[in-house]
N, C-alpha and C. Protein backbone atom coordinates (compact mmCIF):
# COMPACT_ATOMS: atom_id res chain seq x y z
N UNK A 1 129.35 123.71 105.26
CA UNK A 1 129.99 122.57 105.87
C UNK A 1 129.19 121.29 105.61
N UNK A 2 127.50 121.69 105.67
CA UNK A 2 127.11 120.20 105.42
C UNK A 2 126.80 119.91 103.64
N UNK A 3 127.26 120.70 102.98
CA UNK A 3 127.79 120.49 101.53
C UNK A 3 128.80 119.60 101.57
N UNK A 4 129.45 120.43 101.98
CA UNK A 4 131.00 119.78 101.71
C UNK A 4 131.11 117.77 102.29
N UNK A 5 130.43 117.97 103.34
CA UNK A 5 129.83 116.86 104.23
C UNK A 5 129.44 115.68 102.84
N UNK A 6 128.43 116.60 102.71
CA UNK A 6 127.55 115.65 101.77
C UNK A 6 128.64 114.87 100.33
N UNK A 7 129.14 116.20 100.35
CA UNK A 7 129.89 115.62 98.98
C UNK A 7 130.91 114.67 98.95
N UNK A 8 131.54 114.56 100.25
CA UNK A 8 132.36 113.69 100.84
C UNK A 8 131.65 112.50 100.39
N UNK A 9 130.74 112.36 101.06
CA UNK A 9 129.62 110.54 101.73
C UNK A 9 129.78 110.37 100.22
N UNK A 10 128.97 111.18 99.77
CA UNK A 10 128.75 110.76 98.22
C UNK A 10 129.86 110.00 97.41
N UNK A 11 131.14 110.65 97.37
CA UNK A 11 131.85 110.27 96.63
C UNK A 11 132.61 109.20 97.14
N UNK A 12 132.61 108.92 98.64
CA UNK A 12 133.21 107.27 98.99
C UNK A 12 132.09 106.52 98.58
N UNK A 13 130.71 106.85 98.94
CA UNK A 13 130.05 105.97 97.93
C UNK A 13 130.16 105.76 96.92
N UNK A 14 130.32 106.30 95.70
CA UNK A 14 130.51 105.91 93.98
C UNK A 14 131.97 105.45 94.25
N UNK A 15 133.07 105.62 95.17
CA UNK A 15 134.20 104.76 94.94
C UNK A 15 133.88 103.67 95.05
N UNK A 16 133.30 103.12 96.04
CA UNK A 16 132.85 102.01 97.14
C UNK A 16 132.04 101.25 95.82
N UNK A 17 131.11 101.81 94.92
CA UNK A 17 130.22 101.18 94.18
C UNK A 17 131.12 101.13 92.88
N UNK A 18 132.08 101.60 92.29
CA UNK A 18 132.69 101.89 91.62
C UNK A 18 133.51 100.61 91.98
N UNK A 19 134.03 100.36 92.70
CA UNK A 19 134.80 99.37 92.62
C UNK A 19 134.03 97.61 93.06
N UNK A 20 132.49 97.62 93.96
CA UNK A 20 132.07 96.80 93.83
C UNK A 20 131.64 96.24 92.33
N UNK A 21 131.52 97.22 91.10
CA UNK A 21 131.19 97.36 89.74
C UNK A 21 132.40 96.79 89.30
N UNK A 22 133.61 97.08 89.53
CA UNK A 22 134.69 96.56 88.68
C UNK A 22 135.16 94.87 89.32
N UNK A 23 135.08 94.63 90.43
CA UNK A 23 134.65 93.14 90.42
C UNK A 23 134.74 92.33 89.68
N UNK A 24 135.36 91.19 89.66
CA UNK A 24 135.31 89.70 88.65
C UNK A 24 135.49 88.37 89.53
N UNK A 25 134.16 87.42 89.24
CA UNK A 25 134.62 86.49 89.36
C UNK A 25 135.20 85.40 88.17
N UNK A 26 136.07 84.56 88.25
CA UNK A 26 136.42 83.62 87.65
C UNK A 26 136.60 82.25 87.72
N UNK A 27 136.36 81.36 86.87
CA UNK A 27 136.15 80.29 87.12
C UNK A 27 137.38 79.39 85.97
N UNK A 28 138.63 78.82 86.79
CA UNK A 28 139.80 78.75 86.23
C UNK A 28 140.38 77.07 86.59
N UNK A 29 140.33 76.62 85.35
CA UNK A 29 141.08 77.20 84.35
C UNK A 29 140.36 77.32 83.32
N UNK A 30 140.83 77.70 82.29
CA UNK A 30 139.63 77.99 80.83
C UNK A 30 139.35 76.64 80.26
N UNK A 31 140.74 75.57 80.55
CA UNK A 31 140.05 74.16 79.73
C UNK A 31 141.47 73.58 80.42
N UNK A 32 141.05 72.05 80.69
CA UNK A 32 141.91 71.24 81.51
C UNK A 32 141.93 69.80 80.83
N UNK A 33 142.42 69.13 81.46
CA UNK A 33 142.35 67.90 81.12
C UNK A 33 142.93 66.77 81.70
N UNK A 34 142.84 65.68 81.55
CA UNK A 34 143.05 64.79 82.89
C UNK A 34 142.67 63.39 82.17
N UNK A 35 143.02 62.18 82.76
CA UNK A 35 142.95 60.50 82.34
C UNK A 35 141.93 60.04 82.92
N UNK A 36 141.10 59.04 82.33
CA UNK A 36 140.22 57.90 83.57
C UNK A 36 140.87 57.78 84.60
N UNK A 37 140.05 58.24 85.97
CA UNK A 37 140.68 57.81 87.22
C UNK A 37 142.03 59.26 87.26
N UNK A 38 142.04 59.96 86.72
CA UNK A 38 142.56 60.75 87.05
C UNK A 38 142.36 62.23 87.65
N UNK A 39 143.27 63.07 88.56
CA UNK A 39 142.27 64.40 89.11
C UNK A 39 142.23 65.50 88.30
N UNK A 40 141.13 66.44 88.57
CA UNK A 40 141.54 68.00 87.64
C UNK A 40 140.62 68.76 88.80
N UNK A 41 141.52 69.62 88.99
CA UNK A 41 140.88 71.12 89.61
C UNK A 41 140.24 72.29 88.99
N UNK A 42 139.32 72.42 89.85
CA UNK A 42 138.97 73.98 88.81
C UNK A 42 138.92 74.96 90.52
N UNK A 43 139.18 76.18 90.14
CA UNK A 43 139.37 77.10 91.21
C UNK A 43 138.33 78.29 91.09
N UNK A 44 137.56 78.98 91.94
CA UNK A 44 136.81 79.80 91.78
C UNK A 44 136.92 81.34 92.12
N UNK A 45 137.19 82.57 91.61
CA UNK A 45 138.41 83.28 92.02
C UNK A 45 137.91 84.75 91.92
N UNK A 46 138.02 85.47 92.72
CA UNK A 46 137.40 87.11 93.24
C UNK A 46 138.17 87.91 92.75
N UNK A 47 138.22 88.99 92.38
CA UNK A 47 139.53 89.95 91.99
C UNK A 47 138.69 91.30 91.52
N UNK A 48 139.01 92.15 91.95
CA UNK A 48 139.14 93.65 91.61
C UNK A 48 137.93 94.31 93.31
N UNK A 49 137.96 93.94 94.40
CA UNK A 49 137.85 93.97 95.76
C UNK A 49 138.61 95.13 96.06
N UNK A 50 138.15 95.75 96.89
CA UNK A 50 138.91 97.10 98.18
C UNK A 50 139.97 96.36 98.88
N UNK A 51 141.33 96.75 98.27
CA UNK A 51 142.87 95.79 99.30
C UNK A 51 142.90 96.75 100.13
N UNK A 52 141.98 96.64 102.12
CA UNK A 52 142.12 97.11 103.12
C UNK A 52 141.27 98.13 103.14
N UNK A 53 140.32 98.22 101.95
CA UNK A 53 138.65 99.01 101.79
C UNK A 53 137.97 98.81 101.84
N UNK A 54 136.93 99.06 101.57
CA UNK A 54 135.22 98.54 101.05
C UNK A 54 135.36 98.41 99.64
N UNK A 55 135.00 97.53 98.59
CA UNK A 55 134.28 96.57 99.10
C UNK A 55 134.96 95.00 99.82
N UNK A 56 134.66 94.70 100.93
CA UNK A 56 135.51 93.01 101.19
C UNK A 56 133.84 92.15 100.69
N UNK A 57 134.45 90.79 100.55
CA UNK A 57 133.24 90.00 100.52
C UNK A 57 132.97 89.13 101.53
N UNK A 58 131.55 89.23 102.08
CA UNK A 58 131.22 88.66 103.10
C UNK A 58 130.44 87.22 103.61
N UNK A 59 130.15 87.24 102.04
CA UNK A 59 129.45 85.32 101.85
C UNK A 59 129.43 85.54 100.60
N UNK A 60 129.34 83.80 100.24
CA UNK A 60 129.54 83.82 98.58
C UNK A 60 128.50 82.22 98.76
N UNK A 61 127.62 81.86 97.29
CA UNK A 61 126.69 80.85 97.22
C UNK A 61 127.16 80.69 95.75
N UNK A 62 127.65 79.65 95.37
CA UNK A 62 127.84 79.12 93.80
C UNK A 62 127.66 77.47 93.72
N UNK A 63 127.05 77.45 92.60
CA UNK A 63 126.90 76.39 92.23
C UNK A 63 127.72 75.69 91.04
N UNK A 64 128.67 74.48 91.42
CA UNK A 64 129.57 74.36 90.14
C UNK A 64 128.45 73.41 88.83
N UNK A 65 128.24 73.00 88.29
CA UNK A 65 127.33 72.44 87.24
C UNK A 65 128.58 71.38 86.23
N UNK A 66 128.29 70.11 86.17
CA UNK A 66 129.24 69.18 85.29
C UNK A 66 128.56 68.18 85.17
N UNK A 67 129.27 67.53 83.64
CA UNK A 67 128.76 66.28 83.84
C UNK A 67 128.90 65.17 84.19
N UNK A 68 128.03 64.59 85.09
CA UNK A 68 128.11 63.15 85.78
C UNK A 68 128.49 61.43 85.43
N UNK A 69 128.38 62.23 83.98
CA UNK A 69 128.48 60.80 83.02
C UNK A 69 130.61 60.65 82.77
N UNK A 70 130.80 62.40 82.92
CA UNK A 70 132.42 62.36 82.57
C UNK A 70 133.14 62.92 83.97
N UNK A 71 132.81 63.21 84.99
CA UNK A 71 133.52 63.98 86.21
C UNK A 71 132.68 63.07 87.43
N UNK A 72 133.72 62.98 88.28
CA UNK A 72 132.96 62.54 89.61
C UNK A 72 133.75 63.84 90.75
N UNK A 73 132.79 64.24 91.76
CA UNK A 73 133.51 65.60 92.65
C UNK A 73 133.96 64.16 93.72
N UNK A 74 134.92 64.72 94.10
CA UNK A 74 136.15 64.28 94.96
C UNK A 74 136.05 65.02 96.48
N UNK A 75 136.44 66.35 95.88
CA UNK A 75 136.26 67.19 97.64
C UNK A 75 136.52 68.83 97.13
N UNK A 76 136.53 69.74 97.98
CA UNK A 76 136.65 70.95 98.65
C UNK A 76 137.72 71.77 99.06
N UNK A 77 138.37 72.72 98.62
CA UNK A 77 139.04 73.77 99.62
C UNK A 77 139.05 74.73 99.53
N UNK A 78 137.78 75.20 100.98
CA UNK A 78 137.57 76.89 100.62
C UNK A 78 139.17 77.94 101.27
N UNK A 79 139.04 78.47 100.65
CA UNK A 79 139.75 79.94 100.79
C UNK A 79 140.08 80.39 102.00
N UNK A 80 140.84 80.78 102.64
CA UNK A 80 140.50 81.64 104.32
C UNK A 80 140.01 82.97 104.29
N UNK A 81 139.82 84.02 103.19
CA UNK A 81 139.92 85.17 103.01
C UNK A 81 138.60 85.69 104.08
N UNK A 82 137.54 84.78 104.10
CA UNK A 82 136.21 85.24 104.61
C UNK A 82 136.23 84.77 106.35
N UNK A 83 137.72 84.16 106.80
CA UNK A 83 138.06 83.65 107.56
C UNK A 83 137.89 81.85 108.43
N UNK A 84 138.37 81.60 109.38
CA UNK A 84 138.83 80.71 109.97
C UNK A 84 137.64 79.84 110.31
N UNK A 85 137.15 78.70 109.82
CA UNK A 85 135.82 78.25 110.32
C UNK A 85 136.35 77.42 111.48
N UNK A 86 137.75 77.18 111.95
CA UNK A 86 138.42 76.69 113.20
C UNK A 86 138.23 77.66 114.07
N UNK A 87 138.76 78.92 114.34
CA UNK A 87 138.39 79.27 114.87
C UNK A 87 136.73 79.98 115.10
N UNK A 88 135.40 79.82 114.85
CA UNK A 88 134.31 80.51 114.48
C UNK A 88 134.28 81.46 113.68
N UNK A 89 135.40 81.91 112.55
CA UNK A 89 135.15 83.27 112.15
C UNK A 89 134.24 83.16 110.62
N UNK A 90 133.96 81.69 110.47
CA UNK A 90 133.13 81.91 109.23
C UNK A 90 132.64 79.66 109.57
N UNK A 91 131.41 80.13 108.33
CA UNK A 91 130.73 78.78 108.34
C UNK A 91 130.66 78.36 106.88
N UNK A 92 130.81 77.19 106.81
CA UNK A 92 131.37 76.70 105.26
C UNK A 92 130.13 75.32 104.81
N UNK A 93 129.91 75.20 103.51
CA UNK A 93 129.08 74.05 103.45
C UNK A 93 129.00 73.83 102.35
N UNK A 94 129.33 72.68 102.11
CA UNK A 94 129.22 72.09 100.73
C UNK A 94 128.08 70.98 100.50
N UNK A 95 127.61 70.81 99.69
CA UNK A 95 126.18 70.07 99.08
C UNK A 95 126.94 69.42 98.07
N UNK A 96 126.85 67.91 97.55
CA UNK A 96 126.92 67.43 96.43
C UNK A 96 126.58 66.47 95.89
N UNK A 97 124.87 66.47 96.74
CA UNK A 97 124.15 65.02 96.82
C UNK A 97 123.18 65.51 95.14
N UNK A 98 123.47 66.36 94.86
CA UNK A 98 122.78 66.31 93.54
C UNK A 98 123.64 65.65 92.45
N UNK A 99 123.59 65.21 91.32
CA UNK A 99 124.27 64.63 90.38
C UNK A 99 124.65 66.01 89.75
N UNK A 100 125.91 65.78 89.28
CA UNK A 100 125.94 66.68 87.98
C UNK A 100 126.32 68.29 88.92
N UNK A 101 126.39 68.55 90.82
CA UNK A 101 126.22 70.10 90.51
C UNK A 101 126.75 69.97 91.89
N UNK A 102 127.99 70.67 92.30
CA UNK A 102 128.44 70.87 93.48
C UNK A 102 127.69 72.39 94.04
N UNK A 103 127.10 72.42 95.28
CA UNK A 103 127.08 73.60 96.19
C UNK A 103 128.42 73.94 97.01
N UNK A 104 128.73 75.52 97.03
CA UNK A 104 129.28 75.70 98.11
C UNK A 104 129.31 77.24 98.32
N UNK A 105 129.37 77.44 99.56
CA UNK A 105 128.96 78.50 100.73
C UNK A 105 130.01 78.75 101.69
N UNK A 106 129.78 80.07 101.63
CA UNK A 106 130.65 80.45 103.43
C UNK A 106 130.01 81.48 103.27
N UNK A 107 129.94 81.42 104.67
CA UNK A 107 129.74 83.19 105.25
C UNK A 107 130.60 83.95 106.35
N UNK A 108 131.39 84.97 106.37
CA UNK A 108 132.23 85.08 107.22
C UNK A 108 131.25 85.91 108.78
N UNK A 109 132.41 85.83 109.36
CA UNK A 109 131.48 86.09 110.94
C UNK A 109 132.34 87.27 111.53
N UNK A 110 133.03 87.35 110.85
CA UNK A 110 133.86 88.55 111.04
C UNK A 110 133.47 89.83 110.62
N UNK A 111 133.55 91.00 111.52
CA UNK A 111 132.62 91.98 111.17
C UNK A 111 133.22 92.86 109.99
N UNK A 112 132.31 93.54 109.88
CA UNK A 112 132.48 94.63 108.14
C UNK A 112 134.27 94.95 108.70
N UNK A 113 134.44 96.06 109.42
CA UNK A 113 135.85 96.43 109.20
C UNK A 113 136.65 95.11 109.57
N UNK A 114 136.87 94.22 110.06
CA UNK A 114 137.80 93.20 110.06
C UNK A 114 138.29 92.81 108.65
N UNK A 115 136.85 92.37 107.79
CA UNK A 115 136.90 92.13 106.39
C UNK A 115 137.61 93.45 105.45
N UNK A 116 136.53 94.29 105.91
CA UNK A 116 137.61 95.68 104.72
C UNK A 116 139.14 95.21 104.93
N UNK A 117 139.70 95.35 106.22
CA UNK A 117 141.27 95.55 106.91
C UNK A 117 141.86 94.44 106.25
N UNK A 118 141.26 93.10 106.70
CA UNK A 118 142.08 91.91 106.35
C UNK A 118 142.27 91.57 105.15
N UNK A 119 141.06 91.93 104.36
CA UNK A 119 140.89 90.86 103.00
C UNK A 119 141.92 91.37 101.68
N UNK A 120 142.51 90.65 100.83
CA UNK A 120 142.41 91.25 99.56
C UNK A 120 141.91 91.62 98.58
N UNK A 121 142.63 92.09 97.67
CA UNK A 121 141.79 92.55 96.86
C UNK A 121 141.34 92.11 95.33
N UNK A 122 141.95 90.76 95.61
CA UNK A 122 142.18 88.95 95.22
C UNK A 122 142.35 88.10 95.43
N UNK A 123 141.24 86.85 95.49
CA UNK A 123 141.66 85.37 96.21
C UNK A 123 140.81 84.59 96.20
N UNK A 124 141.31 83.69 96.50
CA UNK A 124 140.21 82.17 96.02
C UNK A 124 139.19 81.57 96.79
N UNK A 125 137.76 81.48 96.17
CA UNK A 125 136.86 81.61 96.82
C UNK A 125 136.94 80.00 97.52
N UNK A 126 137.26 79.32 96.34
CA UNK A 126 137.00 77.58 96.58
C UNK A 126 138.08 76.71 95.49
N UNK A 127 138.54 75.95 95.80
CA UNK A 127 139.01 75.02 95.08
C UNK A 127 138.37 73.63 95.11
N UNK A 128 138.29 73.07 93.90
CA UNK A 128 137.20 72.25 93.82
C UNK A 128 138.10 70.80 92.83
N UNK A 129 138.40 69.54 93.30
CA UNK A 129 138.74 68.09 92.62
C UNK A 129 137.21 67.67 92.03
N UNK A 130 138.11 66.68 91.06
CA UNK A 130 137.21 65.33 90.22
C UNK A 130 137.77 64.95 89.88
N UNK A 131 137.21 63.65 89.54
CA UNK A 131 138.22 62.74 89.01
C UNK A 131 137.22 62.25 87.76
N UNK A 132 138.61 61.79 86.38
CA UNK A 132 137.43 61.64 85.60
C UNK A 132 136.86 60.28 85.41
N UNK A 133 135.89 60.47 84.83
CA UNK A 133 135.19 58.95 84.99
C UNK A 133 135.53 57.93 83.42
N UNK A 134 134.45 58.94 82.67
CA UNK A 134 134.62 58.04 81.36
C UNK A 134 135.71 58.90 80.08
N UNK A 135 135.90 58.69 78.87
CA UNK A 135 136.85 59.52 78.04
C UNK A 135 135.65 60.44 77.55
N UNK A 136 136.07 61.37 77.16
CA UNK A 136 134.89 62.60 76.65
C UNK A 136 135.55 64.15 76.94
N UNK A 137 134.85 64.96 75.97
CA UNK A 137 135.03 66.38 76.74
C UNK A 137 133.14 66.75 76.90
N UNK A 138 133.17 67.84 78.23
CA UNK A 138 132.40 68.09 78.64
C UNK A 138 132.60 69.88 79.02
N UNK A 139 131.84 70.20 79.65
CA UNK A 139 131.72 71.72 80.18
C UNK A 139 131.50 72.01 81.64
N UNK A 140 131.83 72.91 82.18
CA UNK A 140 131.96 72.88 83.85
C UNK A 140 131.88 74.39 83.96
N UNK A 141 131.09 74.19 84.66
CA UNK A 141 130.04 75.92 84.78
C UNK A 141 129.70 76.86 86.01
N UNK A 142 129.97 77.97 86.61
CA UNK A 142 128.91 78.13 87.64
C UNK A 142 127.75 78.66 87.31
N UNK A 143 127.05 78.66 88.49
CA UNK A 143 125.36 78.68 88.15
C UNK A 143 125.03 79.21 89.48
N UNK A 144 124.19 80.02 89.92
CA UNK A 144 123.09 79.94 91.02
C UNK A 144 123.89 81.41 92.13
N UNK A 145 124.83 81.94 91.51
CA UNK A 145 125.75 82.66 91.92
C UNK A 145 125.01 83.74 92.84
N UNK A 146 125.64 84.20 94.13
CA UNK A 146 125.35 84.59 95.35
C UNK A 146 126.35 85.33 96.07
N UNK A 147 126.73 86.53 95.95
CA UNK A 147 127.51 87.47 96.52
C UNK A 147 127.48 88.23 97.81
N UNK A 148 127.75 88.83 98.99
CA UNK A 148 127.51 89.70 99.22
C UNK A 148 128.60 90.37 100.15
N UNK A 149 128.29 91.52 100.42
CA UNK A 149 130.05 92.33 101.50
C UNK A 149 129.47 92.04 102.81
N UNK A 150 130.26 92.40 103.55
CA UNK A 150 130.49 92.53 105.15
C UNK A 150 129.04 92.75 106.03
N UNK A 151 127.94 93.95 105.04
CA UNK A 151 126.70 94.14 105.47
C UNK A 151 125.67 93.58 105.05
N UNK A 152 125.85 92.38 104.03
CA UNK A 152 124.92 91.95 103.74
C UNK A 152 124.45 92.49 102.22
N UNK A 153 125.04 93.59 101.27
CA UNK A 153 124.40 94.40 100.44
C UNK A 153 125.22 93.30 99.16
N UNK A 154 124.11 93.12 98.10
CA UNK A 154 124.87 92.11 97.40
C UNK A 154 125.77 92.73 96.31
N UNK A 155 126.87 91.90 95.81
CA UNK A 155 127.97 92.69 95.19
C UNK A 155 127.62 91.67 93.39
N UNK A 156 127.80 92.94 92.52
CA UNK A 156 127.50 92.16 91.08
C UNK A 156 128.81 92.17 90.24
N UNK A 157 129.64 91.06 90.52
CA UNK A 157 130.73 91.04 89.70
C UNK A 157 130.32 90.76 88.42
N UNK A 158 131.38 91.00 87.71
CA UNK A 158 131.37 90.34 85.51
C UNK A 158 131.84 88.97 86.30
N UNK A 159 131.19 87.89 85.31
CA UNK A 159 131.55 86.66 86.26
C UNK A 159 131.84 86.12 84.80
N UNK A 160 133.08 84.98 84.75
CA UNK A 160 133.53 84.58 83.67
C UNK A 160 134.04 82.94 83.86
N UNK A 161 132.45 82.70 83.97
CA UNK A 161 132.06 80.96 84.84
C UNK A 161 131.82 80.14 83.50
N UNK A 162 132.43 79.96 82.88
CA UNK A 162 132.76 78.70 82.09
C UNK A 162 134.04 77.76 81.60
N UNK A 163 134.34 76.37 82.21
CA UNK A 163 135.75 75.91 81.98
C UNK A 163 135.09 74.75 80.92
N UNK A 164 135.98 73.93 80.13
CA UNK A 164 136.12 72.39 79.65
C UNK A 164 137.08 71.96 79.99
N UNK A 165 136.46 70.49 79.85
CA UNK A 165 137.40 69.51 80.50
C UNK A 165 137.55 68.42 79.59
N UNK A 166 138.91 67.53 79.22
CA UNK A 166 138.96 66.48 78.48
C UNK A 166 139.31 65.72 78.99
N UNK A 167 138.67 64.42 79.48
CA UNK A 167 139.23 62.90 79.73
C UNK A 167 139.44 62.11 78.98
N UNK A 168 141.19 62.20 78.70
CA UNK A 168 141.58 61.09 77.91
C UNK A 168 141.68 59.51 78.69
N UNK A 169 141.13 58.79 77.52
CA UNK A 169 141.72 57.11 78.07
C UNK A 169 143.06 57.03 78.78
N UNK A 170 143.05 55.81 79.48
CA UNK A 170 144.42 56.09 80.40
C UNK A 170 145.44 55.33 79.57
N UNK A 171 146.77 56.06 79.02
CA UNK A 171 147.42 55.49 77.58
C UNK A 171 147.88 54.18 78.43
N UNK A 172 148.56 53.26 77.68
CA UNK A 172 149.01 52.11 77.85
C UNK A 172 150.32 52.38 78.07
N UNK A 173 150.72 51.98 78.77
CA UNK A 173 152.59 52.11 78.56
C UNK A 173 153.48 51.73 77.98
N UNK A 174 154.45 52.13 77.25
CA UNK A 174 155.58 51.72 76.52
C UNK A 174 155.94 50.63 76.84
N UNK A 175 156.46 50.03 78.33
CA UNK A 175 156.58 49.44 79.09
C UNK A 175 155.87 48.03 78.30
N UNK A 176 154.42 48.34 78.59
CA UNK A 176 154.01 47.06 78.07
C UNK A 176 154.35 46.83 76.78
N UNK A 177 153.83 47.81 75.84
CA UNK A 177 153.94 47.20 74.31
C UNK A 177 155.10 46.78 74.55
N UNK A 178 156.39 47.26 74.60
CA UNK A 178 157.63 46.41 74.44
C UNK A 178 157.71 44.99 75.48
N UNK A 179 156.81 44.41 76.67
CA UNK A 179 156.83 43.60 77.19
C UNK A 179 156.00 42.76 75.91
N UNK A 180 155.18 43.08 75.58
CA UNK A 180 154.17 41.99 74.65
C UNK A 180 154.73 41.53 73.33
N UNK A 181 155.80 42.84 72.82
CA UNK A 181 156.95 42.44 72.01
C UNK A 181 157.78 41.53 72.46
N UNK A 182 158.59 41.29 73.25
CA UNK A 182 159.40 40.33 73.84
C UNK A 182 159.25 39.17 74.09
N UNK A 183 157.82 38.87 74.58
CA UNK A 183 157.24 37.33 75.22
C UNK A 183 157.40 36.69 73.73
N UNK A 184 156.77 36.53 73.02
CA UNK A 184 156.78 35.73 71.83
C UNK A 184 158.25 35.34 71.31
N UNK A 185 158.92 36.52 71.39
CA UNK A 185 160.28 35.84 70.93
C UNK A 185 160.92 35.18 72.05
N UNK A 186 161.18 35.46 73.52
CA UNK A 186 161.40 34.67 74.16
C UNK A 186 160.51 33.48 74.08
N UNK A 187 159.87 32.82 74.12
CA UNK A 187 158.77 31.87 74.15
C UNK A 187 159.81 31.03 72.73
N UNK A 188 159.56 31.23 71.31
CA UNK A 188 160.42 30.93 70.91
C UNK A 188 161.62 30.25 71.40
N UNK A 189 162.30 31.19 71.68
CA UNK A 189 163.68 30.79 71.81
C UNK A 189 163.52 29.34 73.16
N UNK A 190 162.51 29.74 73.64
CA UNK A 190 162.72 28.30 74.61
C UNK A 190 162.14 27.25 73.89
N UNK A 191 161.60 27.22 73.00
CA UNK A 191 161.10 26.00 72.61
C UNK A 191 162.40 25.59 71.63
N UNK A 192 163.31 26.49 71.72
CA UNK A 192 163.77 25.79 70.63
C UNK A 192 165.00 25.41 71.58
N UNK A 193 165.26 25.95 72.26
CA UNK A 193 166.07 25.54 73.91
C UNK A 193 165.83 23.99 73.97
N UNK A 194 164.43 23.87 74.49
CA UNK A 194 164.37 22.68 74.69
C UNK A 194 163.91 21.53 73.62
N UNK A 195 164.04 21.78 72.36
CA UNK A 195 164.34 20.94 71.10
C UNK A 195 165.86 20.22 70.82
């Protein structure tokens, strides 16, 4: 009986690790693009998780990495999956007094089985704006990456943290060129109006 016991534990463990192993994070979209003064999102994204098992995730620490000369960060929107920081069920924090590198964090407060039960087994850690600054392409990265489940034990996803980004000049409008076409010949025609 305590064979059989044993062999049990064992093998929800290698599921349990088996599937913390198959894990991915992602960092989406693969390449974007956007105008001076215009926004682009990148999203940060969990997938291959226990849907109503072990493993759920229980805090996450990433660092986004860009450049300052072509992106300015705008703002934030974490995920609910790790739960409600309205109601106390998790604590959230973003850093982005460094140039060039957004922080962001949660940790949920919700205990291990709440997380197994509730969470999926895909979903978005953070959604993240900028706006761009100058024309250029650049690269947008995570870095500093920080996992862990419900108990604290850290989880090692394949992480597939690299996007680009292109800021085009902001085009001119049709609108005008054909206004800048027009003035001259009107202009014309009045001078000759009043001849």
């Amino acid at each position: 009986m305590k064979r059989f016991l044993a062999i049990i534990v064992l093998g929800i463990a290698l599921l349990a690790t088996g599937a913390a192993g198959a894990s991915t994070l992602s960092l989406d979209p693969v390449l974007s693009e956007t105008v001076v003064g215009g926004p682009v999102d990148f999203s940060v994204h969990i997938a291959g998780l226990g849907t109503g098992l072990p493993p759920s995730l229980g805090a996450f620490s990433f660092r986004l990495v860009y450049d300052p000369a072509l992106l300015a960060f705008d703002s934030v929107v974490f995920g609910s999956a790790l739960g409600d920081p309205g109601l106390g069920e998790s604590l959230q924090l973003v850093d982005a007094s460094l140039p060039g590198s957004v922080l962001a964090e949660s940790l949920s407060l919700l205990s291990p089985a709440e997380l197994d039960l509730g969470q999926p087994g895909a979903f978005t850690l953070a959604s993240l704006r900028f706006l761009g600054l100058t024309p250029g392409f650049g690269e947008v990265h995570l870095a500093g990456l920080l996992l862990s489940d419900g108990w604290g034990c850290t989880l090692q996803p394949t992480v597939h943290g690299i996007s680009f980004v292109a800021v085009d000049p902001v085009p001119v409008p049709a609108t005008v060129w054909l206004l800048g076409a027009v003035l001259p010949g009107l202009a014309c025609l009045r001078r000759r109006a009043a001849a």
